[in-house]
Protein backbone atom coordinates (compact mmCIF):
# COMPACT_ATOMS: atom_id res chain seq x y z
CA UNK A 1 135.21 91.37 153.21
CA UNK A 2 138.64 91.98 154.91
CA UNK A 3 140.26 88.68 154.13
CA UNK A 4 139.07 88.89 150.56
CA UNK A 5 140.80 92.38 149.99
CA UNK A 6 144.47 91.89 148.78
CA UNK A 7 147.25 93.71 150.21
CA UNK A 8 148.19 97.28 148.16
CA UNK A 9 151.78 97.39 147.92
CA UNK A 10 151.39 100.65 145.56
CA UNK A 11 154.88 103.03 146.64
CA UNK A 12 152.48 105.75 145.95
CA UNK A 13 149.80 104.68 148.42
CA UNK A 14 152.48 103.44 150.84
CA UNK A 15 154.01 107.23 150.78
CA UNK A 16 150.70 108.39 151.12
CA UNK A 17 150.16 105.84 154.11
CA UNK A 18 153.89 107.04 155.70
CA UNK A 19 153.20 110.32 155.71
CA UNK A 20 149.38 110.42 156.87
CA UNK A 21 150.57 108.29 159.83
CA UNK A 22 152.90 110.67 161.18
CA UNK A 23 150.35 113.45 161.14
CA UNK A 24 147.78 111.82 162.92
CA UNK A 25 150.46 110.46 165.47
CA UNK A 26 148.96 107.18 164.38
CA UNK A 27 151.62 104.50 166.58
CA UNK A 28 151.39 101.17 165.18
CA UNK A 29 151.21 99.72 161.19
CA UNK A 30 148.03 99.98 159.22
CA UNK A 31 147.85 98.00 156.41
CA UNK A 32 146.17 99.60 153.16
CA UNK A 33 143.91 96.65 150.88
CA UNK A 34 142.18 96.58 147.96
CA UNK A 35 138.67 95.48 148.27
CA UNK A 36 135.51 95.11 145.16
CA UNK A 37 135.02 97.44 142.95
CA UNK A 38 132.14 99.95 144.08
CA UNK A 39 132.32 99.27 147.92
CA UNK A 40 132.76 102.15 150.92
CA UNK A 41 135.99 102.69 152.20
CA UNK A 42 136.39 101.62 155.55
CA UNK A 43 138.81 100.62 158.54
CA UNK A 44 138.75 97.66 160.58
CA UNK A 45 140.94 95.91 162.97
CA UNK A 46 141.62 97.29 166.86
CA UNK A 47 145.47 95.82 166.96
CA UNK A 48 146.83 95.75 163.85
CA UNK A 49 144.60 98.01 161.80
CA UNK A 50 143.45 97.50 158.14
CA UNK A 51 141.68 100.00 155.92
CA UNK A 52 139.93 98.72 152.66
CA UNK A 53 139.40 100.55 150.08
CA UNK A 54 137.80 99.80 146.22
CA UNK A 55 139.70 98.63 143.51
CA UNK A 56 139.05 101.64 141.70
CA UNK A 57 141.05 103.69 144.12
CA UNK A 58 144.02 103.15 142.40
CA UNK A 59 143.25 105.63 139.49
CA UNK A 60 142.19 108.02 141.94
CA UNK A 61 143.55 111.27 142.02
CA UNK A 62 146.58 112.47 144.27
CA UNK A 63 144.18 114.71 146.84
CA UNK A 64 141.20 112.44 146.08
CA UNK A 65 143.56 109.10 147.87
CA UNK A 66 144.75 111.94 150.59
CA UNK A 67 141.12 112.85 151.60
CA UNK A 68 140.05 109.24 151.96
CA UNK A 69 142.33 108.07 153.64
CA UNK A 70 142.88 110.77 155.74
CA UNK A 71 139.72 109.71 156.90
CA UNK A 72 139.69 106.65 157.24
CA UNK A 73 143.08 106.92 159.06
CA UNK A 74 141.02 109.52 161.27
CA UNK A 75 138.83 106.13 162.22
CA UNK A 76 142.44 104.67 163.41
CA UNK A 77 143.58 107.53 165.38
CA UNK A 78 140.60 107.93 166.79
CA UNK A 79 140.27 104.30 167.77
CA UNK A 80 136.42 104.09 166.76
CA UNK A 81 136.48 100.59 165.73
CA UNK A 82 136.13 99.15 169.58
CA UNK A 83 133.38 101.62 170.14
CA UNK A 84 131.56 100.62 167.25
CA UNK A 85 131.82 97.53 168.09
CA UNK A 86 131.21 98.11 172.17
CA UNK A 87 127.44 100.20 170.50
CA UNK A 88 126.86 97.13 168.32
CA UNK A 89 126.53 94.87 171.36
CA UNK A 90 124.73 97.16 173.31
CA UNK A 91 122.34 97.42 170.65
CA UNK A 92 121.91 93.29 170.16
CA UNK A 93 121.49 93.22 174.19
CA UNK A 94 119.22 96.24 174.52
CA UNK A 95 117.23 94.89 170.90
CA UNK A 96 113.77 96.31 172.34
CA UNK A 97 115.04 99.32 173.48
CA UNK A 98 114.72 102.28 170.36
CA UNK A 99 117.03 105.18 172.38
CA UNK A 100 119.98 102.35 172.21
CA UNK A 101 119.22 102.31 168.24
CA UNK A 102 119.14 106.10 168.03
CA UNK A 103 122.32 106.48 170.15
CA UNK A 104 124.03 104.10 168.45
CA UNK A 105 123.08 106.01 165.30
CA UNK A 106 124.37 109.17 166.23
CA UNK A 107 127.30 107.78 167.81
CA UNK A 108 127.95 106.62 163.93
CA UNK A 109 126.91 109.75 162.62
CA UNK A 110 129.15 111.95 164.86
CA UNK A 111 132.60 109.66 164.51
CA UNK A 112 132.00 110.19 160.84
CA UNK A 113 132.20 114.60 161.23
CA UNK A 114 134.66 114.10 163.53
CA UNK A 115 136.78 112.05 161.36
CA UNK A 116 135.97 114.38 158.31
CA UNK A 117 137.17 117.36 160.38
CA UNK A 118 140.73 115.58 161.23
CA UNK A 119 140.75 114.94 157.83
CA UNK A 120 140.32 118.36 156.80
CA UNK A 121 142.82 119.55 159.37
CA UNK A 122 145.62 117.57 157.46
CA UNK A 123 145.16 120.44 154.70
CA UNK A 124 142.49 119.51 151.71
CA UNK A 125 140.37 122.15 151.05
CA UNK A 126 136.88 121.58 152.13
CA UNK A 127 135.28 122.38 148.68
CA UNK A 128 137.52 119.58 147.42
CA UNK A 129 136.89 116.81 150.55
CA UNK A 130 132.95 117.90 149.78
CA UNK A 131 133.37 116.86 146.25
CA UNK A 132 135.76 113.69 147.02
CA UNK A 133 132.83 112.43 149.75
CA UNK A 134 129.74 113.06 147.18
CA UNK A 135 132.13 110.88 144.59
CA UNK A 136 132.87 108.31 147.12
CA UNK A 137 128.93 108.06 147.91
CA UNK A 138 127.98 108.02 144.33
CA UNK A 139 130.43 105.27 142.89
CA UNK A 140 128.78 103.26 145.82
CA UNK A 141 125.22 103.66 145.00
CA UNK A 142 125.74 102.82 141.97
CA UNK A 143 126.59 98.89 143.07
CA UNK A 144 123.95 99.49 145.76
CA UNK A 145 126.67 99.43 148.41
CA UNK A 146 126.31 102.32 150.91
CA UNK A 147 127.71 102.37 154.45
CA UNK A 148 125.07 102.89 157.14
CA UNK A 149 125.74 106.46 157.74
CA UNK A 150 125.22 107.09 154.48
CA UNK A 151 122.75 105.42 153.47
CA UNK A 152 120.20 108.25 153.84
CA UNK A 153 120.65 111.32 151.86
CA UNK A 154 119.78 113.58 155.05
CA UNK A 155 123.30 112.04 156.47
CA UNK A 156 125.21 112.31 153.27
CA UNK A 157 123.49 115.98 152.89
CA UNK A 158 124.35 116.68 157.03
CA UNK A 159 128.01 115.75 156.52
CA UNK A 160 128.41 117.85 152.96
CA UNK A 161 126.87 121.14 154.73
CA UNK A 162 129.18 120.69 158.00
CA UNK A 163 132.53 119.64 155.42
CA UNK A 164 131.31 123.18 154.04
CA UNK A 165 130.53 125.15 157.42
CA UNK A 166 134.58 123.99 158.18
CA UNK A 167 135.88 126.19 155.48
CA UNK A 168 133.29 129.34 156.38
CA UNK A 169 134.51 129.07 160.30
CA UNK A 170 137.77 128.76 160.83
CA UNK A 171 137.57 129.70 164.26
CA UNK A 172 135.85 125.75 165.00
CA UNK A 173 138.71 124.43 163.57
């Protein structure tokens, strides 16, 4: 799905790009794509990073583009793509085992509130990034395309509540 997704050379989304780098200290290029319409977001790429987003994305709003990919710039920073990768072959060589398949689950599950707490940290309110994430899901169930971690309305529901604890405790921040 990566080499299908043509390069966004948008200024806008380049600004956007510019200027979300610096905050997150993030030191080499990421390039921004344009994917189908109705698929996740997502980041991909170790060296030379890539984050995919849908077509649609380009009539998003101006905090609606900062949210996403604040987080998905969060994934960069963060460097979660190797690990993801490092649980994904722990999981094929430990098939048989179920606690490699749970940890690698809630490995998933916790890089995604991590990265939607960085994300918050760059400034969007979390009543907005709440609203911007349950858009993000919906457009994707709709084409019957949900990430992993989302695919299950108790994660979707999990992440929503903690995007909403962020705002209520400031001191966890």
């Amino acid at each position: 799905r990566v080499r299908a997704a043509r390069r966004l050379d948008d200024p806008a989304w380049t600004a956007r790009l510019a200027r979300l780098e610096r905050r997150l200290r993030i030191g080499r290029e990421v390039e921004l794509r344009l994917g189908e319409p109705g698929r996740m977001p997502f980041t991909w790429g170790f060296r030379r990073p890539v984050v995919v987003l849908p077509s649609e994305a380009l009539g998003w709003s101006a905090s609606r583009a900062r949210a996403v990919l604040g987080h998905e710039l969060a994934h960069v920073a963060r460097r979660d793509v190797p690990l993801v990768l490092l649980a994904r072959v722990t999981c094929a060589l430990h098939w048989f085992d179920p606690l490699a398949w749970m940890l690698h689950r809630r490995q998933r599950s916790e890089s995604e509130r991590a990265c939607d707490r960085l994300a918050l940290s760059l400034g969007t309110r979390p009543a907005d990034y709440a609203e911007h994430l349950l858009e993000t899901a919906t457009a994707c169930s709709r084409s019957r395309e949900l990430a992993p971690v989302m695919a299950e309305r108790s994660q979707l529901e999990g992440r929503i509540m903690a995007i909403l604890d962020f705002e209520r405790h400031p001191a966890r921040r």
